[in-house]
C-alpha atoms as a PDB file:
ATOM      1  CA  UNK A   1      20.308   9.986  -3.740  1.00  0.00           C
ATOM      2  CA  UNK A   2      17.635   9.541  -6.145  1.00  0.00           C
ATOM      3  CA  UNK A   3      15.093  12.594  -5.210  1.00  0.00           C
ATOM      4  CA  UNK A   4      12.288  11.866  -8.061  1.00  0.00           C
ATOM      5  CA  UNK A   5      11.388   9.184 -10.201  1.00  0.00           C
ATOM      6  CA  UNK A   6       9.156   9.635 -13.479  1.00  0.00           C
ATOM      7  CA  UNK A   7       8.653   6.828 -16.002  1.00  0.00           C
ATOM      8  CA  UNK A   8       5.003   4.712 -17.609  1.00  0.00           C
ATOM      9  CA  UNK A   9       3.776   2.963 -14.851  1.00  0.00           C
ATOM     10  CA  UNK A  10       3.827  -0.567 -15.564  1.00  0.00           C
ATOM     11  CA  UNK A  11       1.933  -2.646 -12.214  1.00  0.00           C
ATOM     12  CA  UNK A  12       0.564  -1.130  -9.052  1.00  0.00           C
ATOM     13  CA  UNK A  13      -0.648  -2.794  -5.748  1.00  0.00           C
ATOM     14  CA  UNK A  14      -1.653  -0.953  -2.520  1.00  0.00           C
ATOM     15  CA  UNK A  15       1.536  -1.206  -1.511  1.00  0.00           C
ATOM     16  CA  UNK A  16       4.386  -1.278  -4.165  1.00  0.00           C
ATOM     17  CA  UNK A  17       4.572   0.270  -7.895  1.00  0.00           C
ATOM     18  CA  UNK A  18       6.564  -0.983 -10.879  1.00  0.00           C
ATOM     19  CA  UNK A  19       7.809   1.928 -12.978  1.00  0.00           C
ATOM     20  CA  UNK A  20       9.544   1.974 -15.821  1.00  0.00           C
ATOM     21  CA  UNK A  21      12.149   4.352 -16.856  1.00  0.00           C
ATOM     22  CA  UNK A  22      14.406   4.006 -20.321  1.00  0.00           C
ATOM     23  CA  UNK A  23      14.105   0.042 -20.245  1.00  0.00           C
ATOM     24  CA  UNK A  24      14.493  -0.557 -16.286  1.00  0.00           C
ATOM     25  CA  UNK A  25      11.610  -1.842 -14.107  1.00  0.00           C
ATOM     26  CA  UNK A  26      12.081  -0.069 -10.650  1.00  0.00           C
ATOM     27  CA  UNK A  27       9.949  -1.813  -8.011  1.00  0.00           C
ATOM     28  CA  UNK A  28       9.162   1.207  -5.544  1.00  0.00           C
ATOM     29  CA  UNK A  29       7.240   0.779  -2.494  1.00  0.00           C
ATOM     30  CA  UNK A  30       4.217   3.228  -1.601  1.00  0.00           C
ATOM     31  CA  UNK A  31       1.588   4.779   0.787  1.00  0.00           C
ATOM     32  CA  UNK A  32      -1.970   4.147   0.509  1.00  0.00           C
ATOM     33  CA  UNK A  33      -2.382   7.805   0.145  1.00  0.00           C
ATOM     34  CA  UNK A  34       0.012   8.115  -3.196  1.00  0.00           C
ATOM     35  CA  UNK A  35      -1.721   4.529  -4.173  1.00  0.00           C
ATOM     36  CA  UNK A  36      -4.678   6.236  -4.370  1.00  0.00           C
ATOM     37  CA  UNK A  37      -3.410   9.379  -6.072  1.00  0.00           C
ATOM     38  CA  UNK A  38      -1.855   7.063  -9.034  1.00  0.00           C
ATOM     39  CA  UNK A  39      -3.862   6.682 -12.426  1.00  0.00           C
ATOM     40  CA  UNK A  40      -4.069   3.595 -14.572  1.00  0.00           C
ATOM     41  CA  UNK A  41      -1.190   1.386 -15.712  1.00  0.00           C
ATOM     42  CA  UNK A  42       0.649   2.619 -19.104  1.00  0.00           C
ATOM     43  CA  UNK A  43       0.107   6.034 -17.963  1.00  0.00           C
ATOM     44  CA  UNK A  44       2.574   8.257 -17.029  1.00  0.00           C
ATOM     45  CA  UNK A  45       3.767   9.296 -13.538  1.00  0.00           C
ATOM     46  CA  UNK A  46       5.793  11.486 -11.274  1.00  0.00           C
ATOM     47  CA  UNK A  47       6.984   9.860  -7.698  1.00  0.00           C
ATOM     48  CA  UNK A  48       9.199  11.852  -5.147  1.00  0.00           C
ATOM     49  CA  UNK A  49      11.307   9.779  -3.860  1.00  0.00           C
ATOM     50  CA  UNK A  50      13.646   8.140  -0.475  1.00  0.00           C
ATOM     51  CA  UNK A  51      16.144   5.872  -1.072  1.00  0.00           C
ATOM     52  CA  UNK A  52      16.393   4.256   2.513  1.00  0.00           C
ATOM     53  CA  UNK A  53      20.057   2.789   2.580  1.00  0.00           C
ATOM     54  CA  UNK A  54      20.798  -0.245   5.014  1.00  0.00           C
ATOM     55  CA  UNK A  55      24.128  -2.408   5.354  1.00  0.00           C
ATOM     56  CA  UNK A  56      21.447  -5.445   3.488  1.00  0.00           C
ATOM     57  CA  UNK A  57      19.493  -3.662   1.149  1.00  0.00           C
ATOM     58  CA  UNK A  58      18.529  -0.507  -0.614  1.00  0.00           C
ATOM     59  CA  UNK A  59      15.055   0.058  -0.862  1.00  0.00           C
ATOM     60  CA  UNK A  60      12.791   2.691  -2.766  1.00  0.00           C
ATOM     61  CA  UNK A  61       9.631   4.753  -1.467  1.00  0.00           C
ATOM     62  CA  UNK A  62       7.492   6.529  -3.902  1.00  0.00           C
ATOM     63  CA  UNK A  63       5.335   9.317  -2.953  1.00  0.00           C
ATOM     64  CA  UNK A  64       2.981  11.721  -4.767  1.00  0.00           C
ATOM     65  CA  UNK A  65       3.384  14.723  -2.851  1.00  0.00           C
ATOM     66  CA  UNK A  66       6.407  16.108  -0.792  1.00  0.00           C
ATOM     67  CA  UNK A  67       4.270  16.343   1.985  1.00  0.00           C
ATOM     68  CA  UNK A  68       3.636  13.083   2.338  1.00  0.00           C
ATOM     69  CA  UNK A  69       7.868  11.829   2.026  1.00  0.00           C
END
């Protein structure tokens, strides 16, 4: 399970980041609430994170506070 995720954040939308971390782009998937929470791009950040597991894809939520995951 990946449980956090912290890295220079390279894109961000309302509704999906792109982080990277040593050389590899994750494309996480976020909550208004942590989109607002987020600072600029090239900055770094923190995410908690779920890694939702299905028999056709694995995808990743971000989230700025454990609260909120």
């Amino acid at each position: 399970m990946i449980a956090l995720l912290r890295g220079q954040l390279v894109d961000k939308s309302p509704t999906h980041v792109l982080i990277e971390n040593s050389g590899i782009g994750l494309d996480v998937f976020i909550p208004l609430s942590t989109f607002e929470k987020l600072g600029e791009c090239n900055e770094k950040v923190t995410l908690l994170t779920y890694l939702h597991v299905r028999e056709d894809a694995l995808t990743l939520y971000g989230f700025a506070t454990a609260e909120e995951r």
